[in-house]
Protein backbone atom coordinates (compact mmCIF):
# COMPACT_ATOMS: atom_id res chain seq x y z
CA UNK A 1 115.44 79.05 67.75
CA UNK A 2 112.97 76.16 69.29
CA UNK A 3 112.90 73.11 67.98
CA UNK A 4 109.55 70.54 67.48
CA UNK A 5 110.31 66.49 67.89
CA UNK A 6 108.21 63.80 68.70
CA UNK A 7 107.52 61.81 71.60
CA UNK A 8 105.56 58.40 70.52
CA UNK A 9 102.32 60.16 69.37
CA UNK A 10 102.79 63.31 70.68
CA UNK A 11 104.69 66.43 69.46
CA UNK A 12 107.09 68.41 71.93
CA UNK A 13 108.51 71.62 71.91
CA UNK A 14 112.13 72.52 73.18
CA UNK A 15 112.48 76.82 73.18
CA UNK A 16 115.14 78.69 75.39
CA UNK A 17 114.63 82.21 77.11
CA UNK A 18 117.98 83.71 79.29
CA UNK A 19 120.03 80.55 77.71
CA UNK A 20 118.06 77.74 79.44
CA UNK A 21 116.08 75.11 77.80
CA UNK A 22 112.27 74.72 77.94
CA UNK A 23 110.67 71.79 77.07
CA UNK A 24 106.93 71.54 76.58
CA UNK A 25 104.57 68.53 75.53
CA UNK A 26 101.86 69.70 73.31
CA UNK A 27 99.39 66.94 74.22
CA UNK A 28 98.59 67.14 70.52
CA UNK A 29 99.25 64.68 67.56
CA UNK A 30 99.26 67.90 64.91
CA UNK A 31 102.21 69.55 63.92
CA UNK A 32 100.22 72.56 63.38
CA UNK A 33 99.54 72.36 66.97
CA UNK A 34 103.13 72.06 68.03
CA UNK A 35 103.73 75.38 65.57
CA UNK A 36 101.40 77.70 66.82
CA UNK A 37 102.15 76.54 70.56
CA UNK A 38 106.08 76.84 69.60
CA UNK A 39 105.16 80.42 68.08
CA UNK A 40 103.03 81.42 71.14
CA UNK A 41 105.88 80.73 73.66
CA UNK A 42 108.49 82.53 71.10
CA UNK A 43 106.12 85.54 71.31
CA UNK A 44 105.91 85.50 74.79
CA UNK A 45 109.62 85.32 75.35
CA UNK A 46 110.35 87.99 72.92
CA UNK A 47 108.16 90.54 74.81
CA UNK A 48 109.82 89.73 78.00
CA UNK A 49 107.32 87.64 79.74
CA UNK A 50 107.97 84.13 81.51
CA UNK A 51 106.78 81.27 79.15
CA UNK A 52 102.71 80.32 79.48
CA UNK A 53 104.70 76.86 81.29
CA UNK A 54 105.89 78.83 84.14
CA UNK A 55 102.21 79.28 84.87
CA UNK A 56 101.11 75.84 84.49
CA UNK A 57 102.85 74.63 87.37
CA UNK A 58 101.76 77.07 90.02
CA UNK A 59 98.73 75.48 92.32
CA UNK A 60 96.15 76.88 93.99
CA UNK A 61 96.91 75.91 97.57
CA UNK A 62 100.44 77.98 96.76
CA UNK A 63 98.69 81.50 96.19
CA UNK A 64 96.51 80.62 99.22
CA UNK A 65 99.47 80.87 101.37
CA UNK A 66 100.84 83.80 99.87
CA UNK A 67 97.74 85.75 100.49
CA UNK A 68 97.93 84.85 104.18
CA UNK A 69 101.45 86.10 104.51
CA UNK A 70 100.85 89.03 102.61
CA UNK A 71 97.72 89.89 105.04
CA UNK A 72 100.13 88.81 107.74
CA UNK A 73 103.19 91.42 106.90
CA UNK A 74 100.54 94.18 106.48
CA UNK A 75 99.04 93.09 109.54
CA UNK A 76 95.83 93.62 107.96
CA UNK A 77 92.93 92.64 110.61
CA UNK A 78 90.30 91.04 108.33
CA UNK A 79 93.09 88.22 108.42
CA UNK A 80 90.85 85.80 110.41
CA UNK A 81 88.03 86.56 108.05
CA UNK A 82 90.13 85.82 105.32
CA UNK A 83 91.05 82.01 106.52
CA UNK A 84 87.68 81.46 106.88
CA UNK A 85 87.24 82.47 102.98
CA UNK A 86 90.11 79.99 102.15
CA UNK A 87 88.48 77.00 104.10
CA UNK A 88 85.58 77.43 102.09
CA UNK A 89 87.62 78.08 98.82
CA UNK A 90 90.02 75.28 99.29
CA UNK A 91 86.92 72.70 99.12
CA UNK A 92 86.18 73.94 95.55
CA UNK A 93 89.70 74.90 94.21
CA UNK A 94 92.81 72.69 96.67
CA UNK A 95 93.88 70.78 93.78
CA UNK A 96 93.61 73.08 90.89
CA UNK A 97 96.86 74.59 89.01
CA UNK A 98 95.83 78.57 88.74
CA UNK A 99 95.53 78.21 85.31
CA UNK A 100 92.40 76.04 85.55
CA UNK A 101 90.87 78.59 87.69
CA UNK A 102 88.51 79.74 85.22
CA UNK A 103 85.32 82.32 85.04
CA UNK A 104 83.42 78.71 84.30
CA UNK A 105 84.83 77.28 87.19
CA UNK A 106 84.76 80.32 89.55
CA UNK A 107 80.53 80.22 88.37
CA UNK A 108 79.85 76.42 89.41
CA UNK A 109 82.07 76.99 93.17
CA UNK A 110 79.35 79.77 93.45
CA UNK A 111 76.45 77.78 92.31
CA UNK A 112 77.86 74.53 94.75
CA UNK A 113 77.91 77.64 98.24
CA UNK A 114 74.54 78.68 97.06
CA UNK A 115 72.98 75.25 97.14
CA UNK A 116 74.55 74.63 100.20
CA UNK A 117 72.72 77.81 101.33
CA UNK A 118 75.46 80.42 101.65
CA UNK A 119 74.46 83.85 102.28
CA UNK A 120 75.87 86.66 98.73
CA UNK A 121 77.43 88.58 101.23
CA UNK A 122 79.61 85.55 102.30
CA UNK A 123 80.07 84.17 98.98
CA UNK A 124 81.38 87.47 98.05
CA UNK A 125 83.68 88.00 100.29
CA UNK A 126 85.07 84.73 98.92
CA UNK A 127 85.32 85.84 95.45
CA UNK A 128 87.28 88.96 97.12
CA UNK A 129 89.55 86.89 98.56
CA UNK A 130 90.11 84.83 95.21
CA UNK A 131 90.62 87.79 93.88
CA UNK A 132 92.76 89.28 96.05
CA UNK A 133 95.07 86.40 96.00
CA UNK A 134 95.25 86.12 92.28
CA UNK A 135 96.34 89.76 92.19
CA UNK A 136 99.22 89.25 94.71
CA UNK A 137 99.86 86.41 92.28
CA UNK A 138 100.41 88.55 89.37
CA UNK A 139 101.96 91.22 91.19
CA UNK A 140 104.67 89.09 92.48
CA UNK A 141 108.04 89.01 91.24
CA UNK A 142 108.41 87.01 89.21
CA UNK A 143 104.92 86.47 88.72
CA UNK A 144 102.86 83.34 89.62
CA UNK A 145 99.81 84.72 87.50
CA UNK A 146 99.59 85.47 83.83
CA UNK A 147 96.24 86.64 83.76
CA UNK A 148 93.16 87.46 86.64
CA UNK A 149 89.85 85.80 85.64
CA UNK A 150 87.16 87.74 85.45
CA UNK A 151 84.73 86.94 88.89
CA UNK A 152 81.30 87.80 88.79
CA UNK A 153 80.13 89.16 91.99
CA UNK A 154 76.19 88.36 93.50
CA UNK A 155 74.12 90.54 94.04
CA UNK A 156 73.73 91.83 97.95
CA UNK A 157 70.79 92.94 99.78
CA UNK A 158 72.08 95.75 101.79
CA UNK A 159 68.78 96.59 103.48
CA UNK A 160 69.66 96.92 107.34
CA UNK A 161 67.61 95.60 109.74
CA UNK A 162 67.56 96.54 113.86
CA UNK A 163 67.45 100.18 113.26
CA UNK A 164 65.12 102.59 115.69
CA UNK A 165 62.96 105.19 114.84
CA UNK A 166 63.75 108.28 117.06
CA UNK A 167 61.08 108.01 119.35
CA UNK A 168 61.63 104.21 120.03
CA UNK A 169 65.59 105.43 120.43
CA UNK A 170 64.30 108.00 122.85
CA UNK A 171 62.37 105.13 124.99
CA UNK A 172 65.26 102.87 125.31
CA UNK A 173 67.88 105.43 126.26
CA UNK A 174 65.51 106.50 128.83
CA UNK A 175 65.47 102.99 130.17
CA UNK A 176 69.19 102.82 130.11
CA UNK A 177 71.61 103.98 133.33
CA UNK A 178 72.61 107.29 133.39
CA UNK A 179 76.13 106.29 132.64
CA UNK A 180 74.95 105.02 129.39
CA UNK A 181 72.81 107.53 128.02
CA UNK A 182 75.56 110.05 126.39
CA UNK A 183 77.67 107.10 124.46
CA UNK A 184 74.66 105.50 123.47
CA UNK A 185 73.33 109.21 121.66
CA UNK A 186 76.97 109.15 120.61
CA UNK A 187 76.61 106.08 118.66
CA UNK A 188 72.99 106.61 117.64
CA UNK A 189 73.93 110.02 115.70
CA UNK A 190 77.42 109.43 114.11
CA UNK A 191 76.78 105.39 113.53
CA UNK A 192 80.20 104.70 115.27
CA UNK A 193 81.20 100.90 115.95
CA UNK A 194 81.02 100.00 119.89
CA UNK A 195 84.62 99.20 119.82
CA UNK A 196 85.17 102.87 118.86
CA UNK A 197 82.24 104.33 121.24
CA UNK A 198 83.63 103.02 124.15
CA UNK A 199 87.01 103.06 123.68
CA UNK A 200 87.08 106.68 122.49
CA UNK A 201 89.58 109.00 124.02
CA UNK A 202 90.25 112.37 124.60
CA UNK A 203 92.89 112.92 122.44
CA UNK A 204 90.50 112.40 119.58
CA UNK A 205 88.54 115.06 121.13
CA UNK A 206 88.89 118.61 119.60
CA UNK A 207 85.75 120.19 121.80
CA UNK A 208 86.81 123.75 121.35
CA UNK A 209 85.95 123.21 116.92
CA UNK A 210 83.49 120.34 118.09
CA UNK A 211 85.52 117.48 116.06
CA UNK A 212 86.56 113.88 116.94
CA UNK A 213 89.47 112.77 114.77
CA UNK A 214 89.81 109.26 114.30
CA UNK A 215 93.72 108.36 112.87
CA UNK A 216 94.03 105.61 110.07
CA UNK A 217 94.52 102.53 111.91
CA UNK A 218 92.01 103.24 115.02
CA UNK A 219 89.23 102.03 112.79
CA UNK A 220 88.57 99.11 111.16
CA UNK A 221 88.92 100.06 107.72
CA UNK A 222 92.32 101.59 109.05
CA UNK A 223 91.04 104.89 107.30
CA UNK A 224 90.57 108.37 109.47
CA UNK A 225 87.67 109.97 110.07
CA UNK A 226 86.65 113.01 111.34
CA UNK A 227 83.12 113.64 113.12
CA UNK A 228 81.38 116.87 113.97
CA UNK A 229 79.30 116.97 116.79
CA UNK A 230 76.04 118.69 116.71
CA UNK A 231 75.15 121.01 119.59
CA UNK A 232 73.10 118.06 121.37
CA UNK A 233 76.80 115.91 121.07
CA UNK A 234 79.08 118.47 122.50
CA UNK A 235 76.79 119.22 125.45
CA UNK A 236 77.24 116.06 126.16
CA UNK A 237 81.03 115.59 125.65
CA UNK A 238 81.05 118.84 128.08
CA UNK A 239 78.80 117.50 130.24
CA UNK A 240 81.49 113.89 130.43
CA UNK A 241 84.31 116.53 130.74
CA UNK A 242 83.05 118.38 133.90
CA UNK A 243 82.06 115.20 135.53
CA UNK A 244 85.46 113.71 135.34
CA UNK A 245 87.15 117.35 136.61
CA UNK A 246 84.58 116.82 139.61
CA UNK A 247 85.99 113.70 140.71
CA UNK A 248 89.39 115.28 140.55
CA UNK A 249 90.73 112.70 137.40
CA UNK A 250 90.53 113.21 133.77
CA UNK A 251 91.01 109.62 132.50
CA UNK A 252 91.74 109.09 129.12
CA UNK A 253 88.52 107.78 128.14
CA UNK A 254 85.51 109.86 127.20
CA UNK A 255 83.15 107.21 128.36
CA UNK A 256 83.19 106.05 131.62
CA UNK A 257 81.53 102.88 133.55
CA UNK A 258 79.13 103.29 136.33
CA UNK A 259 81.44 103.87 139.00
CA UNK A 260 83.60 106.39 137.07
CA UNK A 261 87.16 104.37 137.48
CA UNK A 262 87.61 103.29 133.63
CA UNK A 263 85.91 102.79 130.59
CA UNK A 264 82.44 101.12 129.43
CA UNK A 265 83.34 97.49 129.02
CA UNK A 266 80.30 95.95 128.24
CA UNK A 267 76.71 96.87 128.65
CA UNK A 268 74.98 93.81 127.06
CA UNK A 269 72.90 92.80 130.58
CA UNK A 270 72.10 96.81 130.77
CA UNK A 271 70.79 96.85 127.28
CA UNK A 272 68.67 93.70 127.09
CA UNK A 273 66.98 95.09 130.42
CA UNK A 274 66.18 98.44 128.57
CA UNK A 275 65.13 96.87 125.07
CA UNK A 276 62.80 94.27 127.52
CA UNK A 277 61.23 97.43 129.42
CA UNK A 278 60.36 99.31 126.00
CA UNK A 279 58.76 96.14 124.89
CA UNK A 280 56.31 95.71 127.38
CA UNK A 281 55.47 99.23 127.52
């Protein structure tokens, strides 16, 4: 059974859960106060849950970490993303206990980023991160989090800019080298990344079904994918086959650089030149 006494003004609690002793100011003058807290923390015990004290003591700046290990362990690589989410966090939220982490709070850290001109799609990817840690919070054992606030999200404008009509595509992979005219179609039809255009290999390559099977963890969601080349595609794929049986080496990569002895590593001068050519056309 707990017990309520009285420290100068203020009422205390004392309440046990496995055998040991809680004690718990109410910051309240009331005995009423000190009964319904007292009754709360009875509850909470009696339906197996840590005391709402346990909680009060957890910080901010303690979850932070945790997140960080946990994307560490899964080896997860939006990790460095994910720091830079904290820095901007930890200027709002270093100090706070979790509990004080509220909806009300979480609003005015996103009206401060907006003022300070913050694009949605980076505040959001803040509020994921919050989140995200919170969760790992509550998921832990024991947990550090009674209860996930809810976290409004902005609203994103996901119109994307840069894109080519055909014909303008046409014109600048007419400009490029030769080299770079089958990746670049590649990449232009499927909508690949360039870290998987030009470090594509053959093993994804299933040319006889006209596939390309991408295994969880080569991408950077780290979910597979499978592509199906159209007729345009595997002409070309054939065409980067017979080349490489020509020169008497099949090298692992499907794309190769201008001299044929390993694969694209960058084409940024090539491009520019192209993209400047089209312009002035």
């Amino acid at each position: 059974m707990g017990t309520i006494y009285k420290r100068g003004r203020l009422f205390w609690i004392q309440y046990y859960r496995q055998e040991k002793p809680y004690q718990e100011s109410t910051k309240s003058a009331k005995g009423a106060d000190a009964k319904r807290l007292l009754k709360k923390r009875e509850g909470e015990i009696a339906e197996g849950k840590l005391p709402g004290i346990y909680f009060d003591k957890v910080l901010y700046v303690e979850l932070a970490r945790d997140l960080e290990i946990d994307y560490e362990l899964n080896r997860r690589k939006s990790l460095d993303r994910i720091k830079i989410s904290l820095r901007h966090l930890e200027t709002e939220f270093k100090g706070f206990r979790v509990v004080n982490i509220t909806t009300s709070k979480i609003a005015a850290y996103i009206d401060k980023r907006l003022v300070e001109g913050a694009a949605h799609a980076s505040i959001n990817r803040e509020l994921a991160a919050l989140k995200r840690m919170l969760t790992v919070g509550a998921r832990s054992t024991p947990p550090k989090v009674n209860r996930v606030p809810f976290i409004p999200m902005l609203k994103e404008n996901n119109t994307r800019k840069g894109f080519f009509e055909h014909g303008e595509f046409i014109s600048l992979r007419d400009a490029l080298p030769v080299h770079l005219g089958g990746p670049v179609t590649f990449a232009y039809k499927v909508g690949r990344r360039l870290s998987e255009m030009t470090g594509l290999m053959w093993n994804h390559v299933d040319l006889d079904n006209g596939i390309i099977r991408l295994e969880p963890g080569e991408t950077k969601n780290d979910q597979g994918r499978t592509v199906y080349l159209d007729a345009e595609l595997k002409e070309i794929f054939e065409a980067q086959r017979e080349v490489q049986k020509k020169a008497g080496r099949i090298l692992p990569y499907v794309f190769l650089n201008e001299t044929g002895t390993d694969c694209i590593k960058r084409f940024d001068k090539a491009w520019r030149t192209a993209c400047k050519k089209c312009w002035h056309r």
